[in-house]
C-alpha atoms as a PDB file:
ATOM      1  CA  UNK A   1       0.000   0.000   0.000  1.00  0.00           C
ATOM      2  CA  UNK A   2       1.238   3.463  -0.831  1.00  0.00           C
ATOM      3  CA  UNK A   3       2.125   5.817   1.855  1.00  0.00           C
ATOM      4  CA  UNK A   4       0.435   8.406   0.789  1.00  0.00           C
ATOM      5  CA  UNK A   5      -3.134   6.189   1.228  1.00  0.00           C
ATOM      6  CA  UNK A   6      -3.957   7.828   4.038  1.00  0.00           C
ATOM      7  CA  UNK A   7      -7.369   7.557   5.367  1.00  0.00           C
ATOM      8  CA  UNK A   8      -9.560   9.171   8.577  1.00  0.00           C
ATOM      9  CA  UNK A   9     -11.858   7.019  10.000  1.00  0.00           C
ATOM     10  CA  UNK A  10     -14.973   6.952  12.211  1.00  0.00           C
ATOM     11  CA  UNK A  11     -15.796   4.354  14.844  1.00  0.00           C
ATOM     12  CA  UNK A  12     -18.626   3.807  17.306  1.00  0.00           C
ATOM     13  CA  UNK A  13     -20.960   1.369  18.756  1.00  0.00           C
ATOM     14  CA  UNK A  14     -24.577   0.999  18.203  1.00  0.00           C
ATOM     15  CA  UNK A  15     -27.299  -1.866  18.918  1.00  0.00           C
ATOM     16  CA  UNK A  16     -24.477  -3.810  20.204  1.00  0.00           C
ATOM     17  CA  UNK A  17     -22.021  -3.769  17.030  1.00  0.00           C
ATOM     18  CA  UNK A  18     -19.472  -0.891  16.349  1.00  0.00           C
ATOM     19  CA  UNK A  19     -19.572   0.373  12.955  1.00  0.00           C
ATOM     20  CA  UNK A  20     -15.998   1.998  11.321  1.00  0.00           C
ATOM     21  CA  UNK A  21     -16.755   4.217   8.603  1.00  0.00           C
ATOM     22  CA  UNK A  22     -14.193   5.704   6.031  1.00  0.00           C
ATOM     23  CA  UNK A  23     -14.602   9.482   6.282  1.00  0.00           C
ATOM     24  CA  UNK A  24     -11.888  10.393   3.819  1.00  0.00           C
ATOM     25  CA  UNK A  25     -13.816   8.894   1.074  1.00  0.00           C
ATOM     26  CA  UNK A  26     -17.211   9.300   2.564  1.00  0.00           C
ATOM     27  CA  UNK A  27     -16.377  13.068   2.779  1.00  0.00           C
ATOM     28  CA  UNK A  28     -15.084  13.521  -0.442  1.00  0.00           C
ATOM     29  CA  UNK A  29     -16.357  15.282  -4.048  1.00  0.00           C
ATOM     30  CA  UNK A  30     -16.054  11.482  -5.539  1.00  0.00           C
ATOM     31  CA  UNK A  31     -18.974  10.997  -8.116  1.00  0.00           C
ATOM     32  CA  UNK A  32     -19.818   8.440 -10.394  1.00  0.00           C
ATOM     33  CA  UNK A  33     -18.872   9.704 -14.209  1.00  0.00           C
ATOM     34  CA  UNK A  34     -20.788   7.525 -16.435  1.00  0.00           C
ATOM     35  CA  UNK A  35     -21.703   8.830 -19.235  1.00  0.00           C
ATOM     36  CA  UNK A  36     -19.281  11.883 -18.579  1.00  0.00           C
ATOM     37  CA  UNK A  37     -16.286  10.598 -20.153  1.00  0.00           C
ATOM     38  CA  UNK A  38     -15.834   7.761 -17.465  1.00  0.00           C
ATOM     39  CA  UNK A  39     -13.251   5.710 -20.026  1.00  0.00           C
ATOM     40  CA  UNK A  40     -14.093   2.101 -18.412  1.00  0.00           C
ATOM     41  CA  UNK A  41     -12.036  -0.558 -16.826  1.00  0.00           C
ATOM     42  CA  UNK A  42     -10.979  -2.276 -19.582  1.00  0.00           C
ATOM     43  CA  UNK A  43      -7.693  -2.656 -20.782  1.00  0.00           C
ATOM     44  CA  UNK A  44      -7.497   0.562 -22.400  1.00  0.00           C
ATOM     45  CA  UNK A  45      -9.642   4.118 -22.360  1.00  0.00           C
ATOM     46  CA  UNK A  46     -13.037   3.905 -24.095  1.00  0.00           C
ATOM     47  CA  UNK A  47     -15.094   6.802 -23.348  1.00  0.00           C
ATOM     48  CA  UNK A  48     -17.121   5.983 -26.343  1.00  0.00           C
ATOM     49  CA  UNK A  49     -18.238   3.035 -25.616  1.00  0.00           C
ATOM     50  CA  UNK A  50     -20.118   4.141 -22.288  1.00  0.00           C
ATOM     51  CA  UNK A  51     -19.538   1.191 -20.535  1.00  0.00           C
ATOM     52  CA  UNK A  52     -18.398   2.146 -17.582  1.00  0.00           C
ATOM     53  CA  UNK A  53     -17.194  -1.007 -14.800  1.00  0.00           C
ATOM     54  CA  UNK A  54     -19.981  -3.105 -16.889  1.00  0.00           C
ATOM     55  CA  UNK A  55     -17.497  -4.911 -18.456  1.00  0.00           C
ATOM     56  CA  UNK A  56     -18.086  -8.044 -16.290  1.00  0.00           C
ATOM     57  CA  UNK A  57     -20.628 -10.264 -15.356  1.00  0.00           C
ATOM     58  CA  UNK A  58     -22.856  -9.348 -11.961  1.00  0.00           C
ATOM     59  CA  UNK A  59     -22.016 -11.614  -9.074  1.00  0.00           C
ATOM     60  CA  UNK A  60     -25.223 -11.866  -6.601  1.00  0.00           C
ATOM     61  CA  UNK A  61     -25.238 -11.496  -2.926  1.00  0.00           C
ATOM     62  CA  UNK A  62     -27.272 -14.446  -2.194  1.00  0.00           C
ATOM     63  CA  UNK A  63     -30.587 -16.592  -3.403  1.00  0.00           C
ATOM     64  CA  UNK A  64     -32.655 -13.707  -2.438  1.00  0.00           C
ATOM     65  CA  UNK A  65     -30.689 -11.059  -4.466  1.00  0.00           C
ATOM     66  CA  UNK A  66     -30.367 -13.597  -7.364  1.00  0.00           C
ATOM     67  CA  UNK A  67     -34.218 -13.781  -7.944  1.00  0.00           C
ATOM     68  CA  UNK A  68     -35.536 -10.616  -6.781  1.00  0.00           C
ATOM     69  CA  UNK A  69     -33.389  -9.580 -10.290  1.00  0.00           C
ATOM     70  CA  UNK A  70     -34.658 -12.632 -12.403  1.00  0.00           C
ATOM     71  CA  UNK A  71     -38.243 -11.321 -11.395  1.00  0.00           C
ATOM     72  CA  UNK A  72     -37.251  -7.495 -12.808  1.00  0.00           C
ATOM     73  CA  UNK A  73     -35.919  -8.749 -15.723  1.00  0.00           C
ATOM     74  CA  UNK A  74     -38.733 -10.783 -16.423  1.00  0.00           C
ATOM     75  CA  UNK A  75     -40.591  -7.183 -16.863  1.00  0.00           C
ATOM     76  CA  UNK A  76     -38.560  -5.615 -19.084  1.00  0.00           C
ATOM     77  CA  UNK A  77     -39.419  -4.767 -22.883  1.00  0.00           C
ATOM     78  CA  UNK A  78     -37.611  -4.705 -25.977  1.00  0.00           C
ATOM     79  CA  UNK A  79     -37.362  -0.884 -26.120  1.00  0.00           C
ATOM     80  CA  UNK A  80     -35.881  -1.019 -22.731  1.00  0.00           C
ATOM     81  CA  UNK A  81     -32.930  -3.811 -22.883  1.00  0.00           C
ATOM     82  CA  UNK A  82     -31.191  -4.532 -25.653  1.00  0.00           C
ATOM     83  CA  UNK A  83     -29.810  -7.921 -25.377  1.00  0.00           C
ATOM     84  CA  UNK A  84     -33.230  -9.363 -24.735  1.00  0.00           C
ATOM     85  CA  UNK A  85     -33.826 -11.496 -27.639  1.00  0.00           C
ATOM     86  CA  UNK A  86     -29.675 -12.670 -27.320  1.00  0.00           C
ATOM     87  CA  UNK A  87     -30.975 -13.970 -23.161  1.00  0.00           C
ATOM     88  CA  UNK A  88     -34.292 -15.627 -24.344  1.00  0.00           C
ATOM     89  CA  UNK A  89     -31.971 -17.199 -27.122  1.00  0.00           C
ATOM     90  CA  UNK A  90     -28.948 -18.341 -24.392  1.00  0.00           C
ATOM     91  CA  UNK A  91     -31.516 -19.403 -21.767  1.00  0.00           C
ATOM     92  CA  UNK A  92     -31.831 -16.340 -19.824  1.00  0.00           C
ATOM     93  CA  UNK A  93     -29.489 -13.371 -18.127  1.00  0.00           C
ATOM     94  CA  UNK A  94     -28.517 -15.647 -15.200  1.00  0.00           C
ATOM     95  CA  UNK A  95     -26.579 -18.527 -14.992  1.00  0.00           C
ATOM     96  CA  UNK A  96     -23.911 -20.323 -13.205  1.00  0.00           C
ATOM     97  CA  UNK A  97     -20.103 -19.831 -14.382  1.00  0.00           C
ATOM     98  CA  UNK A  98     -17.403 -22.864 -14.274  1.00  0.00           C
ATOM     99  CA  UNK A  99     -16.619 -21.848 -10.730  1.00  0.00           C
ATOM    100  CA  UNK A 100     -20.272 -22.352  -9.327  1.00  0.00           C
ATOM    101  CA  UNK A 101     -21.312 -18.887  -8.917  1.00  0.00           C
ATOM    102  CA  UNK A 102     -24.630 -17.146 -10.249  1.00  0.00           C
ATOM    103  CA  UNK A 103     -23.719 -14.132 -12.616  1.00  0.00           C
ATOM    104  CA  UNK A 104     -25.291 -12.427 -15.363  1.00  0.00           C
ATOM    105  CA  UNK A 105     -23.658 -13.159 -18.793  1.00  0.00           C
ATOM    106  CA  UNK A 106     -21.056 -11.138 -20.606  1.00  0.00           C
ATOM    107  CA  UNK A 107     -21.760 -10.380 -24.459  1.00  0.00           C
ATOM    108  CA  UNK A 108     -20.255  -8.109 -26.793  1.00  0.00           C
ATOM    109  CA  UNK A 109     -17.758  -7.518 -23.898  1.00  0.00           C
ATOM    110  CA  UNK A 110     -19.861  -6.218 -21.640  1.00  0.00           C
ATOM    111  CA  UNK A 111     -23.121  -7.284 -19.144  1.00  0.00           C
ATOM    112  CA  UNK A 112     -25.476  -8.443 -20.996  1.00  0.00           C
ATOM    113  CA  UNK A 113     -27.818  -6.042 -19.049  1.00  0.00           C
ATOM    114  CA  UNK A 114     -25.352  -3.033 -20.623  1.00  0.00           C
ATOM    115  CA  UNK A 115     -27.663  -1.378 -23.258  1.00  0.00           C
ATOM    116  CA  UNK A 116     -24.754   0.184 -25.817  1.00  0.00           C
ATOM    117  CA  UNK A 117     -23.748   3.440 -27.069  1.00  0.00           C
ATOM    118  CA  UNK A 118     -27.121   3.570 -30.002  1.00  0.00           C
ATOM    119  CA  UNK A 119     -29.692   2.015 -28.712  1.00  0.00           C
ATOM    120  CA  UNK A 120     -32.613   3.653 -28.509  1.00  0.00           C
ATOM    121  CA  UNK A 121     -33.378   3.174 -25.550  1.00  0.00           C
ATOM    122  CA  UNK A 122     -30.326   5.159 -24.180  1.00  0.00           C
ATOM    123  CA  UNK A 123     -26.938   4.000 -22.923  1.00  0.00           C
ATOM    124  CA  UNK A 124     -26.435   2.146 -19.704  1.00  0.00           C
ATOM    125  CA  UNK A 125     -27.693  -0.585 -16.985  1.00  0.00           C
ATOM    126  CA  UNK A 126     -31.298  -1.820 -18.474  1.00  0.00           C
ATOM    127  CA  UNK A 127     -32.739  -2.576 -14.674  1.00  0.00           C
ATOM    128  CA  UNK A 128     -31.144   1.077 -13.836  1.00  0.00           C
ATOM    129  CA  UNK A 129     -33.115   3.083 -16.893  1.00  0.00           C
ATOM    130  CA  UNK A 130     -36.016   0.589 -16.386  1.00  0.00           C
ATOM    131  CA  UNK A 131     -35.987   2.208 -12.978  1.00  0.00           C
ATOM    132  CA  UNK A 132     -35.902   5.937 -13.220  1.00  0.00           C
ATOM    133  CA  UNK A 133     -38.387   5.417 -15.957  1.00  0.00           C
ATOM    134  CA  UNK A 134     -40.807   4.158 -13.523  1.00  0.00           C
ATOM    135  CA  UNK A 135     -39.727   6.495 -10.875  1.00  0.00           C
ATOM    136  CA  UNK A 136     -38.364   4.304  -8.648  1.00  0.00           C
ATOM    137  CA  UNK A 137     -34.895   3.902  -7.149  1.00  0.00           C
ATOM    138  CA  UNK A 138     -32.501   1.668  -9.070  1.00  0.00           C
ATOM    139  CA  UNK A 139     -30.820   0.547  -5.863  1.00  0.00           C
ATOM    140  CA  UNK A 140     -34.262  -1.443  -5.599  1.00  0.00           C
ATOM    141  CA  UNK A 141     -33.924  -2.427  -9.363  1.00  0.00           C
ATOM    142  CA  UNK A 142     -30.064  -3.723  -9.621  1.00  0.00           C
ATOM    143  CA  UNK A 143     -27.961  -6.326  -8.418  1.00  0.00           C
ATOM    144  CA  UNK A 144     -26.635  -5.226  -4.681  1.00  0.00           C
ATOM    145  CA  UNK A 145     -23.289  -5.300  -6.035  1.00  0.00           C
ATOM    146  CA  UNK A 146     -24.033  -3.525  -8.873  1.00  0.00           C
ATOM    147  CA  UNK A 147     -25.738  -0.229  -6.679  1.00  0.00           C
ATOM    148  CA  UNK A 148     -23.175  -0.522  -4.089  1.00  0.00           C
ATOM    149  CA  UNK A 149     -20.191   0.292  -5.720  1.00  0.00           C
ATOM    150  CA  UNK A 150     -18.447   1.927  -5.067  1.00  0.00           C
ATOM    151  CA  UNK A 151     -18.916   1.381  -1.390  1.00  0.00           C
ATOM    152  CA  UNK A 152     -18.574  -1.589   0.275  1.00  0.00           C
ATOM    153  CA  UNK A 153     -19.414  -3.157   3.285  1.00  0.00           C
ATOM    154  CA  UNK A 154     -16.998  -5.409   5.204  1.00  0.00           C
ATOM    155  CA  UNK A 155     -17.729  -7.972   8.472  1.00  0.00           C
ATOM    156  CA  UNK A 156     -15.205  -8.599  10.554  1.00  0.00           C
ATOM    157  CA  UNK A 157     -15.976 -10.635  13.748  1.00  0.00           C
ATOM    158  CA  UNK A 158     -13.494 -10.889  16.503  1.00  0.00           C
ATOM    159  CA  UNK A 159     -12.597 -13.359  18.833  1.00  0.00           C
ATOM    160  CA  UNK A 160     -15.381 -13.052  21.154  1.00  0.00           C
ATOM    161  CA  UNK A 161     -17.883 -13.028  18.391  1.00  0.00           C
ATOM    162  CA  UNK A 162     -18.433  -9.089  18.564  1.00  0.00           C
ATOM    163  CA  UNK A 163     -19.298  -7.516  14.992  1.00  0.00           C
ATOM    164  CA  UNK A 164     -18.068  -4.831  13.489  1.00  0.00           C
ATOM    165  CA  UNK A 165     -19.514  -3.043  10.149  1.00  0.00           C
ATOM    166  CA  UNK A 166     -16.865  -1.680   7.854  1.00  0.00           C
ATOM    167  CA  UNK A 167     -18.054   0.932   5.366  1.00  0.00           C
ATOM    168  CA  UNK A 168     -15.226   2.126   2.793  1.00  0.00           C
ATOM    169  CA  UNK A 169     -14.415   2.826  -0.755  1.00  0.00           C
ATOM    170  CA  UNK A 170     -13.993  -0.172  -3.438  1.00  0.00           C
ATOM    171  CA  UNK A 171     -10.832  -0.831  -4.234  1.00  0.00           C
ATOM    172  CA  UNK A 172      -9.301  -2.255  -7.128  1.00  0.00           C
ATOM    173  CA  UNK A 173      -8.088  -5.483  -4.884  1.00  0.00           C
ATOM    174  CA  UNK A 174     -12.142  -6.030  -4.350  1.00  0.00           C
ATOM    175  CA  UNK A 175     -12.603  -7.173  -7.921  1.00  0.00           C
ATOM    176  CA  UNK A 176      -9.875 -10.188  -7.556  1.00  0.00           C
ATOM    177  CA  UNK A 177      -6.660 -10.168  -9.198  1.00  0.00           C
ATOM    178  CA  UNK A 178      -8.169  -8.841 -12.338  1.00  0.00           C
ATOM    179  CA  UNK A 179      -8.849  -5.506 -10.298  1.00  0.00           C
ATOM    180  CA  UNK A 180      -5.335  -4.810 -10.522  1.00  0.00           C
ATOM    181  CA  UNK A 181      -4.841  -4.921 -14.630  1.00  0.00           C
ATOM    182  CA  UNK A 182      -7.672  -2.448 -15.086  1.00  0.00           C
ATOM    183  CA  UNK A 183      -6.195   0.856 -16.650  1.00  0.00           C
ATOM    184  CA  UNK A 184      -8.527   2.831 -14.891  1.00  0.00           C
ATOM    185  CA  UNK A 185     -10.807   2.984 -11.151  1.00  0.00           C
ATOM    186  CA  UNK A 186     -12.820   5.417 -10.216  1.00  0.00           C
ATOM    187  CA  UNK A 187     -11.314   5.884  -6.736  1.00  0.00           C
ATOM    188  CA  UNK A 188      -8.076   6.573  -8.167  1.00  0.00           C
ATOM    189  CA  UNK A 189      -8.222   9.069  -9.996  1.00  0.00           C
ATOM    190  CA  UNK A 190      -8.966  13.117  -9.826  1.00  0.00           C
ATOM    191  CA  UNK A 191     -11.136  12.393 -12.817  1.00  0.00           C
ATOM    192  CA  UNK A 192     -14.216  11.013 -10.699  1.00  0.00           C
ATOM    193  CA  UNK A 193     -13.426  13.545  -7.784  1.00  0.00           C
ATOM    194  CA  UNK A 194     -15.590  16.345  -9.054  1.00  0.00           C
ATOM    195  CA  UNK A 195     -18.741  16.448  -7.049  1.00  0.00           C
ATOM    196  CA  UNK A 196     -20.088  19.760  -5.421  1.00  0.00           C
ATOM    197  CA  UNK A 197     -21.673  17.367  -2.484  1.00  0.00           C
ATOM    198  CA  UNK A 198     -19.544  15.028  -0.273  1.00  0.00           C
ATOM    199  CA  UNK A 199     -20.042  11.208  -0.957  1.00  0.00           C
ATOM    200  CA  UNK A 200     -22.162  11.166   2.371  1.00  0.00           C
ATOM    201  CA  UNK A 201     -24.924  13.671   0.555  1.00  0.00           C
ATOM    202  CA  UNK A 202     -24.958  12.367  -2.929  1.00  0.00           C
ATOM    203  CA  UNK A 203     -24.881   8.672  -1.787  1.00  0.00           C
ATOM    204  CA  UNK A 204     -27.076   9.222   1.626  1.00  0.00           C
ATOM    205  CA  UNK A 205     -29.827   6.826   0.164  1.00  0.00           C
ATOM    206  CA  UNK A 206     -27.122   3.729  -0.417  1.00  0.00           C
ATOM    207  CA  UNK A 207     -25.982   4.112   2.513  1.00  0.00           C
ATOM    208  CA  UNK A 208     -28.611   4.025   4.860  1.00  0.00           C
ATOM    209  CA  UNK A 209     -29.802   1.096   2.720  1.00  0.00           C
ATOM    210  CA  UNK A 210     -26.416  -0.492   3.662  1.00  0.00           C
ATOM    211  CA  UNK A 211     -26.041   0.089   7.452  1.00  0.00           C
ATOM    212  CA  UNK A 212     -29.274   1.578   9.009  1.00  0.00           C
ATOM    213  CA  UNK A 213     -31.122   5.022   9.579  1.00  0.00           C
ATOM    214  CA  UNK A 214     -29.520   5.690  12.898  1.00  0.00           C
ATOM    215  CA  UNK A 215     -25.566   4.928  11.931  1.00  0.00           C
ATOM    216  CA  UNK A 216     -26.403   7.071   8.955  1.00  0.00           C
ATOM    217  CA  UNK A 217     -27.690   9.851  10.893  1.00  0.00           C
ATOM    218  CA  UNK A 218     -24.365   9.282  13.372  1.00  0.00           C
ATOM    219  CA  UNK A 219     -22.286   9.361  10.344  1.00  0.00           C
ATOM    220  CA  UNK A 220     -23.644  12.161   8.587  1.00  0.00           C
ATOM    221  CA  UNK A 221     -23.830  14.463  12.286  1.00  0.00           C
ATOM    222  CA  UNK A 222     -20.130  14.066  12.635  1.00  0.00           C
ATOM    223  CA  UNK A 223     -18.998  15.062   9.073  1.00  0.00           C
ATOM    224  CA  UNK A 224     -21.106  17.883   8.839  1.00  0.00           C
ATOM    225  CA  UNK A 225     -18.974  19.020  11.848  1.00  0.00           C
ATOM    226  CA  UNK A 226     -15.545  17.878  10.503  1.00  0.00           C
ATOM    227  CA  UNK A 227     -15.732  18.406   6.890  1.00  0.00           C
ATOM    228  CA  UNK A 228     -13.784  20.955   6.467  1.00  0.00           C
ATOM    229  CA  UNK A 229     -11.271  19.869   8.854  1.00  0.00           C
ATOM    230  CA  UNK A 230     -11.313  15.992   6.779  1.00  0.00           C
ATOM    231  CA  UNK A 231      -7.936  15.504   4.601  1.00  0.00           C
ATOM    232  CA  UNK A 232      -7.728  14.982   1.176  1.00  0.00           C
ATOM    233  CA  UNK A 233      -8.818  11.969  -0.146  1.00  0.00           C
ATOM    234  CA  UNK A 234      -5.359  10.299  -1.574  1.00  0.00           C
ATOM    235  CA  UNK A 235      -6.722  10.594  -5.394  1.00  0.00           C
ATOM    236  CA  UNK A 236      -6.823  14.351  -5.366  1.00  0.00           C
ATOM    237  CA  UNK A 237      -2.678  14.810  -4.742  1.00  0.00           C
ATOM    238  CA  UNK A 238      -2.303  12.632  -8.157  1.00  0.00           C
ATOM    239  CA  UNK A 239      -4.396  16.148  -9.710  1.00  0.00           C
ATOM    240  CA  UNK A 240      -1.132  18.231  -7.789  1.00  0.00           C
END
């Protein structure tokens, strides 16, 4: 790890767990960039494309997660995803890889659920348009890995079986090895640090969807009070 990843972070205890949150990122202008010029994770830049870190397969959370998104799919129409016929024709959006895990399928180099740069139905995540069309929130639409991102919640239990809640920014070494080989992330790079509102604003629904109302409200208390004292998230001095 580089020396200059420095991080501040917030800890405290609530309904018997502690929860550790990462203010440096949680505080910071980061914002997601899609379709405004975010050039992708793939091996090299494409802006164009409008692909964004849709380049894989989604990985589901559990049973629950797996077939609350079968059942959205299952409602969307041809003017909305693009790739439907190319599903119906494979045997659906779903299935399981060589290593046993449930993930949607990768076509064309992307997520099958990646409507391209063309179609008319616009650019981007089909659940996620599908969504906002209906006027509801796509973090009840996508995979949880897919809405989540870039946050990410950790568990670590100790040796006396005590919980604690780790909320921080997704690193490249959270996508495997092949994390590591992208040419670009998000959170580490000026590029996506841009936002007028800190992370804890723009992001407030997320995250209360990921730890609770009342950590939230904890979280979001303390860095109204310290935001201006917070340092620099780490991807800002590679802007210097």
């Amino acid at each position: 790890m580089s020396t200059r990843d420095i991080h501040e972070w917030l800890s405290f205890e609530y309904a018997g767990e502690t929860y550790l949150f990462d203010l440096t990122f949680l505080g910071s202008s980061w914002s997601c960039i899609y379709g405004r010029g975010c050039p992708g994770i793939d091996e090299a830049p494409a802006p164009e494309l409008s692909l964004g870190c849709c380049s894989h397969g989604a990985y589901f959370t559990d049973k629950a997660d797996r077939k609350r998104t079968k059942q959205l799919i299952a409602m969307l129409g041809d003017d909305e995803w693009q790739y439907k016929p190319v599903a119906e024709e494979l045997g659906g959006a779903i299935y399981k890889n060589e290593d046993g895990d449930w993930v949607t399928r990768v076509v064309d180099g992307a997520c099958i659920m990646q409507n391209r740069a063309g179609f008319e139905g616009g650019p981007g995540c089909a659940l996620h348009l599908a969504a906002v069309k209906r006027g509801e929130r796509f973090i009840d639409w996508k995979p949880t890995v897919c809405w989540q991102a870039p946050l990410r919640l950790d568990y670590h239990v100790d040796d006396n079986d005590h919980l604690t809640k780790i909320l921080r920014e997704w690193k490249r070494r959270d996508w495997g090895e092949g994390g590591f080989d992208f040419h670009w992330w998000c959170t580490d790079d000026p590029l996506a640090f841009t936002a007028r509102e800190p992370v804890y604003v723009t992001l407030r629904d997320e995250i209360i969807e990921m730890v609770g109302e009342e950590p939230y409200t904890r979280l979001a208390e303390h860095l109204e009070q310290q935001e201006d004292r917070l340092l620099p998230h780490p991807a800002l001095k590679k802007r210097a």
